[in-house]
Protein backbone atom coordinates (compact mmCIF):
# COMPACT_ATOMS: atom_id res chain seq x y z
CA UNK A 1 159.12 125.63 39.57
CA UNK A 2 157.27 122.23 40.47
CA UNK A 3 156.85 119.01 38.43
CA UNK A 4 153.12 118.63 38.54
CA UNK A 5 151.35 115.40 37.64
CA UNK A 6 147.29 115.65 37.69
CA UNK A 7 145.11 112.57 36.48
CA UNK A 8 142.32 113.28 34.83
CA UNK A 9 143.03 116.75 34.31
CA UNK A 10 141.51 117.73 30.77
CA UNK A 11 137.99 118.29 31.66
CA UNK A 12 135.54 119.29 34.98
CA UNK A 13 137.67 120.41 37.97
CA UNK A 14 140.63 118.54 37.00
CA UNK A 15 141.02 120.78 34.01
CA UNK A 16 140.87 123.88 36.51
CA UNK A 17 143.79 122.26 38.52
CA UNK A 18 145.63 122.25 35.16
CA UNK A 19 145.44 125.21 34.15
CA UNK A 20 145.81 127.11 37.97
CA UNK A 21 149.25 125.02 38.21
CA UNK A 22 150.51 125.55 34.41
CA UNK A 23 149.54 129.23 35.03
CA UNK A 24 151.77 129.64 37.92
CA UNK A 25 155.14 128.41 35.79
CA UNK A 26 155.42 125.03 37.07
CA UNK A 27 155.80 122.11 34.93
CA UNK A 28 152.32 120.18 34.46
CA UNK A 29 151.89 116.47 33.07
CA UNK A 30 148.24 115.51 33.07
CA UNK A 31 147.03 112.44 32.56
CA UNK A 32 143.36 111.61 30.80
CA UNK A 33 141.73 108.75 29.13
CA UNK A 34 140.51 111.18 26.71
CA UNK A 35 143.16 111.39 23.81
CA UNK A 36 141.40 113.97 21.60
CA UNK A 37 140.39 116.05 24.44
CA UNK A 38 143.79 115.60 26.55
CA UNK A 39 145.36 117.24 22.97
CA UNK A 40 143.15 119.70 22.30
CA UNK A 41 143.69 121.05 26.10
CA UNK A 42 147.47 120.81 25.67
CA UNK A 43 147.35 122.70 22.25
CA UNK A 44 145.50 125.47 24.07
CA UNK A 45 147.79 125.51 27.19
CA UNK A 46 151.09 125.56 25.24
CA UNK A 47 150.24 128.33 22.72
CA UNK A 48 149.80 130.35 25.95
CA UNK A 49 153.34 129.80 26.66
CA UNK A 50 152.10 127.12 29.47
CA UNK A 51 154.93 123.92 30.29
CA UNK A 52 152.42 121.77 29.68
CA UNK A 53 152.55 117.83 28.82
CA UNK A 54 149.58 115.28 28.21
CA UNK A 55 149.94 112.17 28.42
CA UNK A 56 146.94 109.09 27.61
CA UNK A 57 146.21 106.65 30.06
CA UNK A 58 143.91 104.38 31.85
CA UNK A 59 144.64 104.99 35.37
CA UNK A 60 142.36 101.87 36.49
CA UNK A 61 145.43 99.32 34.66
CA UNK A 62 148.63 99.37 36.55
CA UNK A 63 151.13 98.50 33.91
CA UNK A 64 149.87 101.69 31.77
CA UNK A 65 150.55 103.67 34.63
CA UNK A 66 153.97 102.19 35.56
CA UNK A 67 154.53 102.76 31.57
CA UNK A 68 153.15 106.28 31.59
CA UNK A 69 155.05 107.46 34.86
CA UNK A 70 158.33 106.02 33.02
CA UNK A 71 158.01 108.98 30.61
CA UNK A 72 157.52 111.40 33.55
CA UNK A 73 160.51 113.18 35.01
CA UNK A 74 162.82 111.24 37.62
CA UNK A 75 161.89 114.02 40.88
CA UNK A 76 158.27 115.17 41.13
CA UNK A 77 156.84 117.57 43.98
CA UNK A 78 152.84 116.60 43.42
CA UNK A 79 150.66 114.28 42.56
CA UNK A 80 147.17 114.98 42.08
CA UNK A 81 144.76 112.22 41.98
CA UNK A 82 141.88 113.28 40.05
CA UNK A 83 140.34 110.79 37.74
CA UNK A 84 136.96 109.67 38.73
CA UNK A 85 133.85 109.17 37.10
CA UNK A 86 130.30 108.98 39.23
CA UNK A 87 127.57 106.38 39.39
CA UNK A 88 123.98 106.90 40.39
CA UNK A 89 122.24 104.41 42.32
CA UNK A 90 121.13 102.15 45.29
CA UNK A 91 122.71 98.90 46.46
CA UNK A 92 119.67 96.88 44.84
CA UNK A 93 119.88 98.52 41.57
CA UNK A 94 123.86 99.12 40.99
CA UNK A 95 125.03 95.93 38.66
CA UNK A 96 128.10 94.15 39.38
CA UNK A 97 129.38 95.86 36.29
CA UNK A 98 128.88 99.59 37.66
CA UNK A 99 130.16 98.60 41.01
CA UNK A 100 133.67 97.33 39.46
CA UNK A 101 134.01 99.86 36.79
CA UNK A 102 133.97 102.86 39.23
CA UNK A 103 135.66 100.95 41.61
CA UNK A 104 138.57 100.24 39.18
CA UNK A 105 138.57 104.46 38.23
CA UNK A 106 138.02 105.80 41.73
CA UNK A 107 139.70 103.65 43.53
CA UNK A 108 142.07 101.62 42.40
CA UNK A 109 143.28 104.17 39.93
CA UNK A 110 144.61 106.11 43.56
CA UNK A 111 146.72 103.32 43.75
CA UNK A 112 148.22 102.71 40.66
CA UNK A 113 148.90 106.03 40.38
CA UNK A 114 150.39 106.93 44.07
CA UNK A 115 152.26 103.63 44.06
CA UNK A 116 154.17 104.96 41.35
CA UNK A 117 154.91 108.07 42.03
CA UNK A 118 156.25 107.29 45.49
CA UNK A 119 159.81 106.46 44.04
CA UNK A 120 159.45 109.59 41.83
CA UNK A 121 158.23 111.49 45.36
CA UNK A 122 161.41 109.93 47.26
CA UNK A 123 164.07 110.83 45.19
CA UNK A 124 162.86 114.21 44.93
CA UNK A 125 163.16 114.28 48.76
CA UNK A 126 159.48 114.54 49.40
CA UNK A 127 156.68 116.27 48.36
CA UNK A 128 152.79 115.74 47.93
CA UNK A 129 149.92 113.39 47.47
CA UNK A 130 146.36 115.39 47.01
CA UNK A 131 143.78 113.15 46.52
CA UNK A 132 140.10 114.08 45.08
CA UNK A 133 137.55 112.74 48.37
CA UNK A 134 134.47 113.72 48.58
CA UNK A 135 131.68 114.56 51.07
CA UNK A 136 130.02 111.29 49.92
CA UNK A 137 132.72 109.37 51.93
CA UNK A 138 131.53 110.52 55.00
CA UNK A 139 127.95 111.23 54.83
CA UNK A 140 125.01 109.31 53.57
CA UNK A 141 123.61 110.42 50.08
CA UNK A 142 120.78 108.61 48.40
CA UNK A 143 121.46 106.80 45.62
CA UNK A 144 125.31 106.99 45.47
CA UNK A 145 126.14 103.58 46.69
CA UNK A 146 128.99 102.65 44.80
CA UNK A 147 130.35 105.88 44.54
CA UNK A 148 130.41 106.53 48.42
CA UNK A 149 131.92 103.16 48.52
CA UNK A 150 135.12 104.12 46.34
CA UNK A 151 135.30 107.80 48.08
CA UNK A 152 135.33 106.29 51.41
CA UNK A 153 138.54 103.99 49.96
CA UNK A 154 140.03 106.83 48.66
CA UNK A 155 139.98 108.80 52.32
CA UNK A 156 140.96 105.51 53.83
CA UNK A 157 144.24 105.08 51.28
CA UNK A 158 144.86 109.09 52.11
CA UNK A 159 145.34 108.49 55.82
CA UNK A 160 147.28 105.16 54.80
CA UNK A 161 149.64 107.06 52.59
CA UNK A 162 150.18 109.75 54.90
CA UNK A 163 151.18 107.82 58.11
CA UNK A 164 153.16 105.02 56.31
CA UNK A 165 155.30 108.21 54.27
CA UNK A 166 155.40 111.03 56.65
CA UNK A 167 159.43 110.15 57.49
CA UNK A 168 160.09 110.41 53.63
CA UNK A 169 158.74 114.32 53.90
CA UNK A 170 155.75 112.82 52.03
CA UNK A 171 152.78 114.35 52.72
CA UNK A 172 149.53 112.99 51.80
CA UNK A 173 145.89 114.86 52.02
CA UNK A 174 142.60 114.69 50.22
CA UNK A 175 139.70 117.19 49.24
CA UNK A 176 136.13 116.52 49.41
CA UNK A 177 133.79 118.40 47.61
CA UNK A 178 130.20 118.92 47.61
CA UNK A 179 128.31 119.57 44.49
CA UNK A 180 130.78 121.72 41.89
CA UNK A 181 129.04 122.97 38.35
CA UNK A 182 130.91 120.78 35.91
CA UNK A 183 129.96 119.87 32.43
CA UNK A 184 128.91 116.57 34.01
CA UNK A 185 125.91 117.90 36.05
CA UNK A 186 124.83 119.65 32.87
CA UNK A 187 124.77 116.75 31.53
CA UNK A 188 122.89 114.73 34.12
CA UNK A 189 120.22 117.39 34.07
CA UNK A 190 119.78 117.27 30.69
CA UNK A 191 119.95 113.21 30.24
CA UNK A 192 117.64 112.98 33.38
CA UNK A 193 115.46 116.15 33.71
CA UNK A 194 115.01 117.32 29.78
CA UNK A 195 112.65 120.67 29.75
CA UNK A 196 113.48 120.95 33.56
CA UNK A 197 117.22 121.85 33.75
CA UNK A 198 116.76 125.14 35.54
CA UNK A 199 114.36 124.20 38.38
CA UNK A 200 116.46 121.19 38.86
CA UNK A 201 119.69 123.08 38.84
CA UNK A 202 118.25 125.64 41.43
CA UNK A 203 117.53 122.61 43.83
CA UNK A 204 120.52 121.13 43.88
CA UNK A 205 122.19 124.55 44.26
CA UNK A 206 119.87 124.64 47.38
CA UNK A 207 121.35 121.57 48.86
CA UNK A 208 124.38 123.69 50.03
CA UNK A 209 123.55 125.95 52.51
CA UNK A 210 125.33 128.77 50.85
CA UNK A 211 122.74 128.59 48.39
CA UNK A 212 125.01 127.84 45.23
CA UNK A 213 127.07 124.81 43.71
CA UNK A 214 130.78 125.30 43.77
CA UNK A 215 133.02 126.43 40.49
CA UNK A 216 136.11 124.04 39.80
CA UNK A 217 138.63 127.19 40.22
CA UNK A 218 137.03 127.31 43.72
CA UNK A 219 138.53 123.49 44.08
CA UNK A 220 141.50 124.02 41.99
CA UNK A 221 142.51 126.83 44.52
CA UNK A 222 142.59 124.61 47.83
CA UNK A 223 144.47 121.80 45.77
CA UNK A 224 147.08 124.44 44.99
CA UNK A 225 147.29 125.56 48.21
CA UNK A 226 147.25 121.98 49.51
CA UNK A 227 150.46 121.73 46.49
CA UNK A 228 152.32 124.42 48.14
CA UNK A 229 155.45 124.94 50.74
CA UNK A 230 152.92 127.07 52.65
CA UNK A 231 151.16 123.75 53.59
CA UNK A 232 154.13 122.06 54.54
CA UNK A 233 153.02 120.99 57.86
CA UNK A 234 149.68 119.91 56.84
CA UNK A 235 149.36 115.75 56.28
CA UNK A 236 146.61 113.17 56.89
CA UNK A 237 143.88 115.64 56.78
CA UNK A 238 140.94 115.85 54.96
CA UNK A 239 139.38 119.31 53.84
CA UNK A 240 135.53 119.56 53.22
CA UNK A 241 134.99 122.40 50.49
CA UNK A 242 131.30 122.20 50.41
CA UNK A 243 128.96 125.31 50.55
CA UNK A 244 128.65 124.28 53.96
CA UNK A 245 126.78 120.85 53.22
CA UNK A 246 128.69 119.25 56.42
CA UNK A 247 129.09 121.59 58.70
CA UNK A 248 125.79 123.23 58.89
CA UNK A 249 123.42 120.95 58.28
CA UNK A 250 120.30 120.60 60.52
């Protein structure tokens, strides 16, 4: 049994990683900005007999997170850093507003949460550091400036993390997805493309060249693995989970 802590882990793919982790016995503590949702998810979770703890925060303010992490227990195993939000949009037309409020989520919100959970990480002897990437951190996607920007700090702070801890038995990797079904691409559809959802769906689907968008359990399995003793001698490494979108693209 594991102390698990995932951020953002109520909704989308971080809700998957939840509920894969709480369903395998170990003890999860998930972090969301969401209060209502965050309880509602625990509610569920712990009348299934889940260990399950939520816990509200605003992982972009490092004095709630040094606060938060002071209720967590004294030795975790894995941290999961989840919490993101996306942006849509060009260098010419992304405000200096967007740019520093996903900034302060994606990014920063990596490092208030990693820097404290090292201390929690080293006196449990090691353990793990999985950070959410993406493909947008290595490849050039229209109108994704400042998101691409933040994902290409977080696999920057992953290699970081991983060479500057590797003597504590602290590994450190990161995930990068391509285009998963979540509630939010529903909802982008539907905001941006109302009376079109399907066709637009289908194209995007099409972008991966295994012809479909990815399911958070699909994600929430490699982060598990990732979690694991079987990945013990895995660090610095960054794992495309993408339909294909990067490897075999012409």
């Amino acid at each position: 049994m594991k102390n698990i802590i995932i951020t953002g882990g109520a909704s989308g793919i971080g809700l998957a990683i939840t509920q894969l982790f709480a369903s395998k016995g170990n003890n999860v503590y998930f972090l969301d900005y969401n209060e209502p949702l965050g309880n509602e998810v625990e509610k569920e979770l712990l009348e299934k007999g889940h260990k399950i703890t939520f816990l509200q925060a605003d992982v972009s303010k490092l004095e709630e997170v040094k606060k938060t992490f002071e209720r967590l227990p004294e030795k975790i195993d894995v941290l999961v850093n989840n919490a993101g939000i996306s942006h849509i949009g060009n260098l010419e037309n992304t405000s200096e507003e967007d740019f520093e409020k996903v900034f302060q989520v994606n990014a920063k919100g990596v490092f208030t949460c990693s820097q404290a959970a090292i201390p929690k990480l080293k006196a449990n002897g090691g353990g793990c550091i999985i950070n959410m990437c993406s493909v947008a951190a290595i490849i050039g996607i229209p109108d994704r400036f400042a998101y691409s920007m933040t994902k290409g700090a977080v696999y920057s702070m992953t290699l970081s993390i991983a060479r500057d801890y590797v003597s504590h038995n602290i590994r450190c990797n990161s995930i990068s997805p391509g285009r998963v079904h979540t509630p939010f691409v529903d909802g982008f559809l539907a905001k941006n493309y109302p009376g079109q959802e399907k066709e637009m769906f289908a194209k995007l689907a099409a972008t991966q060249p295994i012809g479909r968008m990815g399911t958070p359990e699909e994600i929430a399995g490699l982060v598990y693995y990732l979690g694991s003793d079987e990945a013990s001698f895995i660090t610095g490494s960054n794992f495309n989970i993408d339909g294909g979108f990067m490897g075999l693209k012409v």
